[in-house]
C-alpha atoms as a PDB file:
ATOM      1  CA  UNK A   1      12.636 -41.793 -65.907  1.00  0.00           C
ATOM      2  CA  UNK A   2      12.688 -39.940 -62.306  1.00  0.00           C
ATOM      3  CA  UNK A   3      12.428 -37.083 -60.566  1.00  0.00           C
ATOM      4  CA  UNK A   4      15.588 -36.037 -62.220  1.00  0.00           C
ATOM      5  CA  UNK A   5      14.314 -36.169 -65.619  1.00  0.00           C
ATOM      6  CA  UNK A   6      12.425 -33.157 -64.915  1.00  0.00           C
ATOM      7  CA  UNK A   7      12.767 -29.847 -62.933  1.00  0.00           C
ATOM      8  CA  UNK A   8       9.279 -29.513 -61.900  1.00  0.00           C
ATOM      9  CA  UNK A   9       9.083 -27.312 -58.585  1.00  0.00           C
ATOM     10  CA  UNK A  10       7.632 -24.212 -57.757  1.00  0.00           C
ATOM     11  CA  UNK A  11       4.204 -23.028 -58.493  1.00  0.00           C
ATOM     12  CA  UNK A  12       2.076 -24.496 -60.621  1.00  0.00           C
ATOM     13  CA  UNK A  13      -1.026 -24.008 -62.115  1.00  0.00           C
ATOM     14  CA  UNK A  14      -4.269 -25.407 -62.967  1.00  0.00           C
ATOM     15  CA  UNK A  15      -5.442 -23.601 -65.844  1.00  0.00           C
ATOM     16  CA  UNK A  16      -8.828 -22.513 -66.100  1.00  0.00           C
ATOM     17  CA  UNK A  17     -10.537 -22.823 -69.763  1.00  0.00           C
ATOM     18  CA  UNK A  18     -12.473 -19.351 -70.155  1.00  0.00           C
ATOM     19  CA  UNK A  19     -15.618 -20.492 -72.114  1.00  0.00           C
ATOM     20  CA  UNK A  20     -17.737 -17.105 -74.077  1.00  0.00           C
ATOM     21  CA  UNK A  21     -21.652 -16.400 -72.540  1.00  0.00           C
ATOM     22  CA  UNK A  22     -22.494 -19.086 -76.471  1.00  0.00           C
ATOM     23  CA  UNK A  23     -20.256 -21.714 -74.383  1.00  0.00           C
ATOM     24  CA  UNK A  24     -17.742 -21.589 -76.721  1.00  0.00           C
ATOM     25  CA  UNK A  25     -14.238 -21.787 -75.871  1.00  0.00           C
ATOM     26  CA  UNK A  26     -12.843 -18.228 -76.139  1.00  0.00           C
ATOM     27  CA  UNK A  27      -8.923 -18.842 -76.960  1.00  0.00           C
ATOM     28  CA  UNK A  28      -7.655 -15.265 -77.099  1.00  0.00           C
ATOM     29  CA  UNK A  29      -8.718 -14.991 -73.517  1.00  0.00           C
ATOM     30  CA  UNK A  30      -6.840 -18.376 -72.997  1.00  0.00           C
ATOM     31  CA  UNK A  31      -3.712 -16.793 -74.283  1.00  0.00           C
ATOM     32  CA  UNK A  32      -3.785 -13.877 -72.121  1.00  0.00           C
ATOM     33  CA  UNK A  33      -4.164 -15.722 -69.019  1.00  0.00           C
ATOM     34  CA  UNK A  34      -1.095 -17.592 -70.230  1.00  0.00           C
ATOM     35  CA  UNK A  35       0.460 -15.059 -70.811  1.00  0.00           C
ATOM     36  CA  UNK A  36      -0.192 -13.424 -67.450  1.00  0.00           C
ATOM     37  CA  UNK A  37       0.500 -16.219 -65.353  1.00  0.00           C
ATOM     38  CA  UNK A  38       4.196 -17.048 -67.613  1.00  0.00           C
ATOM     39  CA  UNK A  39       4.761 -13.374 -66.566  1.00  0.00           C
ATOM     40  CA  UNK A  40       4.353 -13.244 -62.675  1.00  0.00           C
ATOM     41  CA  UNK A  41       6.444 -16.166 -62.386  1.00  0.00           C
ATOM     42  CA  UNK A  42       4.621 -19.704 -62.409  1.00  0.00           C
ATOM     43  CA  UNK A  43       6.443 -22.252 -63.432  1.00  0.00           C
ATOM     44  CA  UNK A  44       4.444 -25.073 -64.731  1.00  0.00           C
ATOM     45  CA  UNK A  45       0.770 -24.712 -66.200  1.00  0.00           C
ATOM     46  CA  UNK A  46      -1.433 -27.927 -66.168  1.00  0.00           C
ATOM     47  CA  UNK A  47      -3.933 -27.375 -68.711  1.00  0.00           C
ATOM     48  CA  UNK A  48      -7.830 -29.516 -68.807  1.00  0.00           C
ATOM     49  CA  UNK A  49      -7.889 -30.557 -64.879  1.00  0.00           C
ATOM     50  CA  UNK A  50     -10.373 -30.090 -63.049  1.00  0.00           C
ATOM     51  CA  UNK A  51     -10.436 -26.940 -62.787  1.00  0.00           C
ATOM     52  CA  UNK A  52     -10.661 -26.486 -66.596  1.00  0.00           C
ATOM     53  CA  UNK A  53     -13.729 -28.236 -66.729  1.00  0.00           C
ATOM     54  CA  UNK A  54     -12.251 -31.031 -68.764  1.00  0.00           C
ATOM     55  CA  UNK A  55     -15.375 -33.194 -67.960  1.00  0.00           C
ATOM     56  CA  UNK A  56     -17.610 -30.504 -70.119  1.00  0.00           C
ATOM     57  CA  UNK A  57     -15.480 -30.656 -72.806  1.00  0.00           C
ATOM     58  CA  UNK A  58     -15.182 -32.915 -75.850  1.00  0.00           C
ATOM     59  CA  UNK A  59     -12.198 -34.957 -76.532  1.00  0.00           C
ATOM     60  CA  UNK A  60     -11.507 -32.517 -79.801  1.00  0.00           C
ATOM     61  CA  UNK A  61     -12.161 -29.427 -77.727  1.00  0.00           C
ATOM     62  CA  UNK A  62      -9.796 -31.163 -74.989  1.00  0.00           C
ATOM     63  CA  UNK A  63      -6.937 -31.203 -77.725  1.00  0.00           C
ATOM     64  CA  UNK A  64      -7.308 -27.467 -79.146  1.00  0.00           C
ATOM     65  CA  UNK A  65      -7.175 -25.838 -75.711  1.00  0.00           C
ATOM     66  CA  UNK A  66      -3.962 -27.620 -74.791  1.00  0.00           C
ATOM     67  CA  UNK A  67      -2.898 -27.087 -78.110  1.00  0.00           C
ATOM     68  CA  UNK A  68      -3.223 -23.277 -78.008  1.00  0.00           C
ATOM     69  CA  UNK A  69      -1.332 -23.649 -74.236  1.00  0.00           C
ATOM     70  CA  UNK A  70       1.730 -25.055 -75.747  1.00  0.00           C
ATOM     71  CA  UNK A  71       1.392 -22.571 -78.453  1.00  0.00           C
ATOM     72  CA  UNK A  72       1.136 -19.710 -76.200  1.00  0.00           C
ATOM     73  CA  UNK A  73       3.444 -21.072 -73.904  1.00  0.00           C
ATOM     74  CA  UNK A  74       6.569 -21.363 -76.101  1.00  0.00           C
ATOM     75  CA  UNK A  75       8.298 -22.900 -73.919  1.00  0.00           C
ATOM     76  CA  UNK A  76       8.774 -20.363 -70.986  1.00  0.00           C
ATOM     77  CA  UNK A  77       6.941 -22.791 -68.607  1.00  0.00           C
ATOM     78  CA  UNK A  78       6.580 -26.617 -68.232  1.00  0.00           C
ATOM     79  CA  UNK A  79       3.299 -27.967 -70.027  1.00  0.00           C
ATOM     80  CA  UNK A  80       1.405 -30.761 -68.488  1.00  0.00           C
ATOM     81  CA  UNK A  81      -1.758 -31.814 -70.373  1.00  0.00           C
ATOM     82  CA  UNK A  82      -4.014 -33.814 -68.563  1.00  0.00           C
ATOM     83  CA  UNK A  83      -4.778 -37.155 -70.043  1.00  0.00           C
ATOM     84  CA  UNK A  84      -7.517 -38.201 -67.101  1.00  0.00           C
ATOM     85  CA  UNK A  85     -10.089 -40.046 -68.612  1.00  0.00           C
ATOM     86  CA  UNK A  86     -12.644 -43.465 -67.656  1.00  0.00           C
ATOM     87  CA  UNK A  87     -11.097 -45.949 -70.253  1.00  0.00           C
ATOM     88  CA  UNK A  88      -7.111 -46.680 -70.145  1.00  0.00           C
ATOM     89  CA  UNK A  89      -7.263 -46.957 -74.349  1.00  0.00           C
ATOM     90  CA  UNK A  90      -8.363 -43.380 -74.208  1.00  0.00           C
ATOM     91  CA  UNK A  91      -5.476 -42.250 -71.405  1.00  0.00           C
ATOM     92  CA  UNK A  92      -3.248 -43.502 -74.099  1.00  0.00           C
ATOM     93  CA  UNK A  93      -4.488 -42.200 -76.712  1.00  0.00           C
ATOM     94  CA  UNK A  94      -4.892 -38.266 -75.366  1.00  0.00           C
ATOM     95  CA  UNK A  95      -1.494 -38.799 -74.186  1.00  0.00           C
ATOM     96  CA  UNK A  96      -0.188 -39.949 -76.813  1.00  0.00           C
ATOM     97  CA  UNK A  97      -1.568 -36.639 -78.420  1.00  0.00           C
ATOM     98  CA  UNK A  98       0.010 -34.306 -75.991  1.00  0.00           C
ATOM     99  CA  UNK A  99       3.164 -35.777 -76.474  1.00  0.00           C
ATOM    100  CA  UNK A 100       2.810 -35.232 -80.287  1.00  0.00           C
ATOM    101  CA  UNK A 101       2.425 -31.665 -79.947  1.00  0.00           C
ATOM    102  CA  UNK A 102       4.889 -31.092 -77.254  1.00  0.00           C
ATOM    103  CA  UNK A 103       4.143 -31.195 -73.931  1.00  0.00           C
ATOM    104  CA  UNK A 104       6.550 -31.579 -71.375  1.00  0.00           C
ATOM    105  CA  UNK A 105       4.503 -34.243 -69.565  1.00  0.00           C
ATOM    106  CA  UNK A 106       1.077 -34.876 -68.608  1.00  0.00           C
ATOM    107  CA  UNK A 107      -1.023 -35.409 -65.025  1.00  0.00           C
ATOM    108  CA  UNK A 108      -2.917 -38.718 -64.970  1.00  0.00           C
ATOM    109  CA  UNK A 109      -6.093 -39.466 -61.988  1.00  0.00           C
ATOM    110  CA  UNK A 110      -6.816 -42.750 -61.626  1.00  0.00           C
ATOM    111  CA  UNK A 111     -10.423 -43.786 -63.626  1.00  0.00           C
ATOM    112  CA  UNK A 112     -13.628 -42.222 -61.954  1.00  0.00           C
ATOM    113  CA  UNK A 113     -17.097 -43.676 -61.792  1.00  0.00           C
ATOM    114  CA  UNK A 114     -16.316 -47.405 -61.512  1.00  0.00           C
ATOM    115  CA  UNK A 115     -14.732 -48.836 -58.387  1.00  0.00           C
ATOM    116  CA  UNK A 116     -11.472 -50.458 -59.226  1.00  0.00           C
ATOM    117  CA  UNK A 117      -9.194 -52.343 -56.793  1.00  0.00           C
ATOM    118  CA  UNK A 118      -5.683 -51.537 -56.008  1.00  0.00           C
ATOM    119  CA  UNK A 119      -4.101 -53.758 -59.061  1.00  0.00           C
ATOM    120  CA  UNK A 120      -6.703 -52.673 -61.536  1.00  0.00           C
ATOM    121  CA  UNK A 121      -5.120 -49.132 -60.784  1.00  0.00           C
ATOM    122  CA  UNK A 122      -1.694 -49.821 -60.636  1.00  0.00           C
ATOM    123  CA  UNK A 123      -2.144 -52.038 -64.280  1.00  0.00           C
ATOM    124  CA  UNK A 124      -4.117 -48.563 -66.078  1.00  0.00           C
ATOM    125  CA  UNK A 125      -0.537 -46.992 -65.315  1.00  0.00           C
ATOM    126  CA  UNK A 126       1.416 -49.840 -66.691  1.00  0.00           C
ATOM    127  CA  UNK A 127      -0.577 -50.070 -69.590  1.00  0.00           C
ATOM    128  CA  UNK A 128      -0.050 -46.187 -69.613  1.00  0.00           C
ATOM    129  CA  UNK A 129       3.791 -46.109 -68.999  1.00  0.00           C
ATOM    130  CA  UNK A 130       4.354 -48.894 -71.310  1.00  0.00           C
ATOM    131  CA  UNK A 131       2.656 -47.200 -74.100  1.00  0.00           C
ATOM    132  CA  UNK A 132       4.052 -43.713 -74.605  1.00  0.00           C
ATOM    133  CA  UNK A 133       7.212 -42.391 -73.293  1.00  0.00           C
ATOM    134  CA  UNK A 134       6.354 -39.087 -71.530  1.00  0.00           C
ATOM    135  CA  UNK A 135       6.857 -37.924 -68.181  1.00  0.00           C
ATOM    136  CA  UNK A 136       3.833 -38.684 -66.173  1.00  0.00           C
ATOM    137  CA  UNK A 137       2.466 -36.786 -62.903  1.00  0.00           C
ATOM    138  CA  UNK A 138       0.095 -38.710 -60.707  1.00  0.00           C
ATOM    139  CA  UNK A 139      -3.167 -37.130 -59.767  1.00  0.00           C
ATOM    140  CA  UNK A 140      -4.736 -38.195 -56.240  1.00  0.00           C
ATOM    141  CA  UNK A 141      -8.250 -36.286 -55.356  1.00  0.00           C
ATOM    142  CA  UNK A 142      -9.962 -39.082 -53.175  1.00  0.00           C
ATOM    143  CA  UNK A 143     -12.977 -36.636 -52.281  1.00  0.00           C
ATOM    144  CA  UNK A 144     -14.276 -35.966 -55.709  1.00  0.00           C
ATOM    145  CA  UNK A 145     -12.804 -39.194 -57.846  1.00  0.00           C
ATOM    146  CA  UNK A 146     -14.193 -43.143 -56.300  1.00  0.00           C
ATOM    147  CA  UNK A 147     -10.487 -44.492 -56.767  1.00  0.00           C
ATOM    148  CA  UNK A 148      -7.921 -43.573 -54.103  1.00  0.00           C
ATOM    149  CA  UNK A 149      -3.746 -43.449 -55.146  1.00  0.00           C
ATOM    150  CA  UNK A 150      -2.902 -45.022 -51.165  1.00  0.00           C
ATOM    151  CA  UNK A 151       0.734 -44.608 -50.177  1.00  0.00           C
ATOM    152  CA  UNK A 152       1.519 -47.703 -50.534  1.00  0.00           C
ATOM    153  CA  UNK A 153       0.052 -47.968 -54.068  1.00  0.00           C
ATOM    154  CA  UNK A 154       1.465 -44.798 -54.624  1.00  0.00           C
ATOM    155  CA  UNK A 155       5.202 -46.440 -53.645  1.00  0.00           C
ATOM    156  CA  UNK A 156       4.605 -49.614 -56.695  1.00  0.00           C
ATOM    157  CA  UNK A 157       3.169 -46.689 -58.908  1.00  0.00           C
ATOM    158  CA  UNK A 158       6.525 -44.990 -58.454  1.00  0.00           C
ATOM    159  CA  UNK A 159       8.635 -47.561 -59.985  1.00  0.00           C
ATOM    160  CA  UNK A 160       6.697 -47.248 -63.370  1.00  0.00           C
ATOM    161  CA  UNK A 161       8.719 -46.655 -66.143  1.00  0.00           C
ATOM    162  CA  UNK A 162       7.429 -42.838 -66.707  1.00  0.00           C
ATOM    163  CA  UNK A 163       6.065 -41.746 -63.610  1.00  0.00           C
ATOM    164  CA  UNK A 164       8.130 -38.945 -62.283  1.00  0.00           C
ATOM    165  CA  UNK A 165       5.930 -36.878 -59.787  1.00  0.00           C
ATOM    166  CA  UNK A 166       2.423 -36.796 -57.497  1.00  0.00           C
ATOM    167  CA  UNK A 167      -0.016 -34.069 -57.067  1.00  0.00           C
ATOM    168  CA  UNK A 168      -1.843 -35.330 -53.910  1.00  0.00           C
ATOM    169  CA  UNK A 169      -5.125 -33.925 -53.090  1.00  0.00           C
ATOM    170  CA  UNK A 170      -5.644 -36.159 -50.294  1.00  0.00           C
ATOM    171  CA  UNK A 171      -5.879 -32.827 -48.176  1.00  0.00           C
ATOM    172  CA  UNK A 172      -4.176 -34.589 -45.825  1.00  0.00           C
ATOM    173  CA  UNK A 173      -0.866 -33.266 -44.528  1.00  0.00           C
ATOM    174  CA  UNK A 174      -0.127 -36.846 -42.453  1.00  0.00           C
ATOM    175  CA  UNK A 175      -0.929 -38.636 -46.010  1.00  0.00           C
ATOM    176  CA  UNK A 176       2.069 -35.764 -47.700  1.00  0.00           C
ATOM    177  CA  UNK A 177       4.543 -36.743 -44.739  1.00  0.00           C
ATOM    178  CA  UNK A 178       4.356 -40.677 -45.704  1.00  0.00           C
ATOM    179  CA  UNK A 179       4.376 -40.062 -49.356  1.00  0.00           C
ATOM    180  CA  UNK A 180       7.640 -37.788 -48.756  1.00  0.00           C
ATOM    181  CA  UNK A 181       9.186 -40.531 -46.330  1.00  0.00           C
ATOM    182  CA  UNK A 182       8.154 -43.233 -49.042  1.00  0.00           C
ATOM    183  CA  UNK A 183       8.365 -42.101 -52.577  1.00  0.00           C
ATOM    184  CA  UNK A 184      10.296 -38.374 -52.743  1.00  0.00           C
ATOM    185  CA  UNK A 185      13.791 -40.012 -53.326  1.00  0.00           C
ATOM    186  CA  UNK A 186      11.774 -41.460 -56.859  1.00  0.00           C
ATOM    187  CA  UNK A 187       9.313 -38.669 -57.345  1.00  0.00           C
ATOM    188  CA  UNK A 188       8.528 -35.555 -56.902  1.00  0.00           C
ATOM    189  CA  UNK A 189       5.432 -34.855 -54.669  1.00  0.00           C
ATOM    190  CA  UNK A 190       3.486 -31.906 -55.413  1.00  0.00           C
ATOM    191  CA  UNK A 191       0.680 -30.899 -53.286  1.00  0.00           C
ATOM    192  CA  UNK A 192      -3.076 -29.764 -54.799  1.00  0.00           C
ATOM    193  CA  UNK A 193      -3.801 -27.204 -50.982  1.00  0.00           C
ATOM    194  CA  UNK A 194      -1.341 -24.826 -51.265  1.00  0.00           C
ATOM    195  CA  UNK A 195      -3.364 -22.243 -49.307  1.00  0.00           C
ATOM    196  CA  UNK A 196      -3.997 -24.901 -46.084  1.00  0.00           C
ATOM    197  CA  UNK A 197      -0.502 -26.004 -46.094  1.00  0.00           C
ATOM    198  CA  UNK A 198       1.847 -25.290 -48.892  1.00  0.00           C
ATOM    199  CA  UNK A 199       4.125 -23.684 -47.016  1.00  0.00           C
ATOM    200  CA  UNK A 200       4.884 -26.229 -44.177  1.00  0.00           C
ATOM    201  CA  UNK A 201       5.153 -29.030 -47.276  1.00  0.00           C
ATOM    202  CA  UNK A 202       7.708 -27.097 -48.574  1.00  0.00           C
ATOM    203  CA  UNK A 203       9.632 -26.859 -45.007  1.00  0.00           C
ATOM    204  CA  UNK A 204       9.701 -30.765 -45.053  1.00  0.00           C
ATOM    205  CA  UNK A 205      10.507 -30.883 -48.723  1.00  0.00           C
ATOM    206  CA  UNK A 206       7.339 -30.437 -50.945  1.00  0.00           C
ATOM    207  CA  UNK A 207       8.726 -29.840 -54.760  1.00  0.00           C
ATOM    208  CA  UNK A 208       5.903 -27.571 -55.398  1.00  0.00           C
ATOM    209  CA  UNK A 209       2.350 -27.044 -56.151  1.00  0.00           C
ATOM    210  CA  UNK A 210      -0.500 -27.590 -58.647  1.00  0.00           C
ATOM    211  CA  UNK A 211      -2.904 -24.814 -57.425  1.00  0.00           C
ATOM    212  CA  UNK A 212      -5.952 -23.180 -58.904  1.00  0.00           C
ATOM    213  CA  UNK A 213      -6.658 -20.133 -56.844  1.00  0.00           C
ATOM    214  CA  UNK A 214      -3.165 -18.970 -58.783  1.00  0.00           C
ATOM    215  CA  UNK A 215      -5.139 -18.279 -61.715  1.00  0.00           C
ATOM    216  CA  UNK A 216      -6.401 -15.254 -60.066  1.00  0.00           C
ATOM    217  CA  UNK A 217      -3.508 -14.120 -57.297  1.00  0.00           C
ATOM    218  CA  UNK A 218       0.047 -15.766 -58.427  1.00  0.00           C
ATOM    219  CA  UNK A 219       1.804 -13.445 -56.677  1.00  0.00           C
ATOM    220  CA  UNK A 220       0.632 -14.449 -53.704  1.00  0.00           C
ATOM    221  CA  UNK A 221       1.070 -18.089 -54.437  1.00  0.00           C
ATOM    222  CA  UNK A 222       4.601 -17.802 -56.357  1.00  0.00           C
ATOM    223  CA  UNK A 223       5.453 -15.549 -53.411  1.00  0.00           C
ATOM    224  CA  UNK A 224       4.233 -18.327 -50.798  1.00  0.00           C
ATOM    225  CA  UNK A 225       6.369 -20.927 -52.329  1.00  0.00           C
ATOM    226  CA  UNK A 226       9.501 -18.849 -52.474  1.00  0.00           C
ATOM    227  CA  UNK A 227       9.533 -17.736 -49.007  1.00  0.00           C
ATOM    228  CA  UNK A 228       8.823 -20.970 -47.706  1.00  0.00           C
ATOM    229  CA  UNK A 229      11.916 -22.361 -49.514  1.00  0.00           C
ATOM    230  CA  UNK A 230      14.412 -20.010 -48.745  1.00  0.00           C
ATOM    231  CA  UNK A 231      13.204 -20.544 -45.107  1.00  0.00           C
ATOM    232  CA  UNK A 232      11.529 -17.056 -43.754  1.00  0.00           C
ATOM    233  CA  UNK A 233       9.089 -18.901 -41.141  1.00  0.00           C
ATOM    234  CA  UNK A 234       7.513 -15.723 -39.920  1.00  0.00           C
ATOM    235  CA  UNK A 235       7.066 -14.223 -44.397  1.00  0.00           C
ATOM    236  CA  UNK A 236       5.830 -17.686 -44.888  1.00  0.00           C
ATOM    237  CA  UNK A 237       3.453 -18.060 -41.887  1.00  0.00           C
ATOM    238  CA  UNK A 238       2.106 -14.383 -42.757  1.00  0.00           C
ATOM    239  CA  UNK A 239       1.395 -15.457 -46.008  1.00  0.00           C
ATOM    240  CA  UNK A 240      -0.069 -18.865 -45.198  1.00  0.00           C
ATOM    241  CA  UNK A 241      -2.794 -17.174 -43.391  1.00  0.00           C
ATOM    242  CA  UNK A 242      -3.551 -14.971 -46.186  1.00  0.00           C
ATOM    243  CA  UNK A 243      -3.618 -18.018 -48.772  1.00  0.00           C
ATOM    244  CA  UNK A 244      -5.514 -19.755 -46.123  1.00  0.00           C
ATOM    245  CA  UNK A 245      -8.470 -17.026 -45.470  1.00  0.00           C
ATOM    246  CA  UNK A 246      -8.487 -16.831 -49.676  1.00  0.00           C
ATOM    247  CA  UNK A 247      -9.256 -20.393 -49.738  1.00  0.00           C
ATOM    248  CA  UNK A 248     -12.271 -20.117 -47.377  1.00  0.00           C
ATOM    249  CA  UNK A 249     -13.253 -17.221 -49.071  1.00  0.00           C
ATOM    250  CA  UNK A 250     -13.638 -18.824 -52.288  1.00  0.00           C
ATOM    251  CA  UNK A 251     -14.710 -21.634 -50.846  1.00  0.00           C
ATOM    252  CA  UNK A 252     -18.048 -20.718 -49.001  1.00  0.00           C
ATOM    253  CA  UNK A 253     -21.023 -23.266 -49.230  1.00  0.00           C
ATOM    254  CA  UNK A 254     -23.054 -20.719 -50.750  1.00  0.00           C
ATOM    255  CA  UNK A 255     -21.336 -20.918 -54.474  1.00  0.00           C
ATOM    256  CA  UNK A 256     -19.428 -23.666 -56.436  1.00  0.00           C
ATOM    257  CA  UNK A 257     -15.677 -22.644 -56.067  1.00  0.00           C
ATOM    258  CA  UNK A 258     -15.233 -23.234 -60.007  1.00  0.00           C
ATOM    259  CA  UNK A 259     -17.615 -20.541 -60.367  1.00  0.00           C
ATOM    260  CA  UNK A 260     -16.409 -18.437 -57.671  1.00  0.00           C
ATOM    261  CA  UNK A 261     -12.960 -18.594 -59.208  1.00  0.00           C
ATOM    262  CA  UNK A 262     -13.850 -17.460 -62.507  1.00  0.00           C
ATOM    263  CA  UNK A 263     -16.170 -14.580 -61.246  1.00  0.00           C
ATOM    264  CA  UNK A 264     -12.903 -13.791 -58.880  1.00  0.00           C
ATOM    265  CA  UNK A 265     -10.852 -13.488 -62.443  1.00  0.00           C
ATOM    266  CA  UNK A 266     -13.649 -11.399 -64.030  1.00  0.00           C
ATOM    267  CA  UNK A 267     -13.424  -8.816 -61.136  1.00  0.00           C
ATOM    268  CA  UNK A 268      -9.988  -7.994 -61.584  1.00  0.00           C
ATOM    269  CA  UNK A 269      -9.892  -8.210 -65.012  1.00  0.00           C
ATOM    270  CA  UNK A 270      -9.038 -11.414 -66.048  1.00  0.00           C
ATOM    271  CA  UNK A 271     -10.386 -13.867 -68.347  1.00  0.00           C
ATOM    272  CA  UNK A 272     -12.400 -16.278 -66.207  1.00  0.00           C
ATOM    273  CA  UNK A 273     -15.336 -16.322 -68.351  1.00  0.00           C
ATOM    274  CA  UNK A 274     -18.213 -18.352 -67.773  1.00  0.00           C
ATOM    275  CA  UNK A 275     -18.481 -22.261 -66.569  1.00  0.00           C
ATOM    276  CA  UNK A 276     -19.954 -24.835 -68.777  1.00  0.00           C
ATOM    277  CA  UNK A 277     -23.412 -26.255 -67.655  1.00  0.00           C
ATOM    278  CA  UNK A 278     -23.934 -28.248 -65.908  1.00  0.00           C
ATOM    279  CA  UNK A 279     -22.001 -25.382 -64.148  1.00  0.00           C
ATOM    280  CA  UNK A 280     -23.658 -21.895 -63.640  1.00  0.00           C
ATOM    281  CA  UNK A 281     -22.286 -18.538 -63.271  1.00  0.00           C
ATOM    282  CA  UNK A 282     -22.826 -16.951 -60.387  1.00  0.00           C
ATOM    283  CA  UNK A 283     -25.322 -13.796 -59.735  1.00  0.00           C
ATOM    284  CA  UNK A 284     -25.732 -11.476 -57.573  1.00  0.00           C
ATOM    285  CA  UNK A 285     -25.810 -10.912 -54.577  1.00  0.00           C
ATOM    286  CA  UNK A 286     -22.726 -13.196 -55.146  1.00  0.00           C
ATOM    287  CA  UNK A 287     -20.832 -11.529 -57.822  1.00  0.00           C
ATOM    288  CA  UNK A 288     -20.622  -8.369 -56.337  1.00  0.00           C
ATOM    289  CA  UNK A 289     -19.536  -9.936 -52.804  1.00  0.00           C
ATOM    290  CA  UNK A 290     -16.861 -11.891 -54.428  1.00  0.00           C
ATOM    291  CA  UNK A 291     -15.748  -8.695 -56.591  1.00  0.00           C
ATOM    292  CA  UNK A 292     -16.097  -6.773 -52.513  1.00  0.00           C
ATOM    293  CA  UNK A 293     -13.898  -9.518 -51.702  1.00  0.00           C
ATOM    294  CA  UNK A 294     -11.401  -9.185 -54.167  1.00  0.00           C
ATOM    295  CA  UNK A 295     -10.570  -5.484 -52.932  1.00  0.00           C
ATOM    296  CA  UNK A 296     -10.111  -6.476 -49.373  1.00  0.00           C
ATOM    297  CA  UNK A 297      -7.558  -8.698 -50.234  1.00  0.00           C
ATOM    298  CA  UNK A 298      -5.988  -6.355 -52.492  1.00  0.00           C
ATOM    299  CA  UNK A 299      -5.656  -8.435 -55.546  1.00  0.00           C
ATOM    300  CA  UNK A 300      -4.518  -6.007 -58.005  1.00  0.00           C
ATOM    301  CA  UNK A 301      -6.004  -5.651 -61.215  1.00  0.00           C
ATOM    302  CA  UNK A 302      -4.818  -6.887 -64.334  1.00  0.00           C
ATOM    303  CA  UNK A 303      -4.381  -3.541 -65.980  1.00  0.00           C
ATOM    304  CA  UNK A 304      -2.101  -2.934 -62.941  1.00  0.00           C
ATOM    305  CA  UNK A 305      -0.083  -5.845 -63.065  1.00  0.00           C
ATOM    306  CA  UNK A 306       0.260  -6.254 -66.640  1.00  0.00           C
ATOM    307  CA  UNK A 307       1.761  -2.277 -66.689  1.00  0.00           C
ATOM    308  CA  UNK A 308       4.088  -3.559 -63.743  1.00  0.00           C
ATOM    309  CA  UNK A 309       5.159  -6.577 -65.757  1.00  0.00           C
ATOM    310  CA  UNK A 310       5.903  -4.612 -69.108  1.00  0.00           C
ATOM    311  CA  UNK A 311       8.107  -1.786 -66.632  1.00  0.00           C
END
């Protein structure tokens, strides 16, 4: 396998799991948003990242939300279930799962908590690769995970048997330029900031995107990505600065940005839900400031763009 054995480009996005005020996962919401996102154009959907709270979940609640996903999906976008966990037998084994019920591949971070050297790294990926036949997308987030996915470990990693693509997270766009000069003729480098720099990746030849603040504005996103690669500088630096102001919105010190994104869906209408403890939802005075927010930037609401998407 390569980058050629798939066609994943574009945007991409890191699903949210809405949860009910009990806790409990609420999977008709989890269609809809499916649903919604499949309809304004996203192209892959990465389902039990970080961003849907895989960490609070249990390893059979894990499997029936990416279950429903591929259900709901049907194949109008690629499915990538995320088989991140601390042991390598149970990477296997939760990939081994999504490849049983379809997935098109599945995003991998290297083990958290324990401090592992470069080789102990590069051998959980082996042992990975080696075990189940599935395209497999890298995962680097150095600031929240202890393990870091270097360049250069990055450029053996490549050569695995089933590794296809990267999602770096590194933040870093001098870290994206050597893994493009290093890697992108293997596989396909995806970038986590689309809103701080998604669209000058793209201009030095980014595949895509594995975003989360898509789950509440695609348009914008999907929009970002497709000027940028048909090569509009002044459309793609316009919307650049929007993505990039969204970010910092969302991303103030005064709220988690999990939680901020969910309460962001609930304003417009979307299934965001609530967070899993140890997670809170947010209250006021920030709900309504992030709902305030929401109407300055003019993202519609889903009753509008799910009329505009039926036209």
């Amino acid at each position: 396998m390569d980058r050629n054995t798939v066609n994943w480009q574009g945007q991409f996005t890191a699903l949210i799991t809405p949860f009910d005020a009990e806790g409990d996962i609420d999977e008709p919401g989890l269609r809809r948003q499916v649903d919604f996102l499949v309809a304004r154009g996203v192209q892959g959907i990465v389902v039990n990242g970080c961003t849907g709270e895989f960490w609070a979940q249990s390893m059979d609640e894990r499997k029936r939300v990416v279950k429903v996903v591929v259900e709901q999906a049907r194949g109008r976008a690629a499915i990538l279930g995320s088989s991140t966990a601390p042991g390598t037998r149970e990477v296997i084994a939760l990939t081994r799962y999504h490849k049983d019920i379809g997935c098109d591949g599945v995003m991998i971070m290297p083990p958290f908590m324990v401090r592992l050297n470069k080789e102990d790294i590069f051998q959980h990926y082996k042992a990975v690769s080696d075990a189940v036949e599935i395209p497999i997308m890298l995962y680097n987030l150095p600031s929240d995970i202890v393990n870091d996915l270097t360049p250069d470990l990055v450029n053996r990693l490549a050569d695995l048997k089933c590794v296809v693509a990267i999602k770096d997270s590194s933040f870093n766009f001098n870290i994206f330029l050597q893994l493009q000069g290093l890697v992108s003729d293997r596989i396909r480098v995806m970038i986590g900031p689309s809103t701080m720099f998604g669209a000058a990746a793209v201009m030095h030849g980014c595949d895509g995107w594995v975003d989360t603040y898509s789950n509440i504005w695609p348009e914008m996103t999907v929009a970002l990505y497709r000027t940028a690669k048909a090569g509009d500088i002044n459309g793609a630096t316009a919307l650049q600065q929007t993505a990039a102001n969204f970010r910092r919105f969302l991303s103030q010190s005064d709220w988690n940005m999990y939680c901020a994104v969910k309460a962001a869906m609930n304003a417009v209408g979307l299934p965001g839900g609530y967070p899993r403890p140890p997670l809170r939802p947010l209250g006021e005075p920030h709900v309504s400031a992030i709902a305030k927010g929401m109407k300055t930037f003019g993202v519609p609401g889903a009753g509008t763009r799910l009329a505009a998407a039926a036209e």
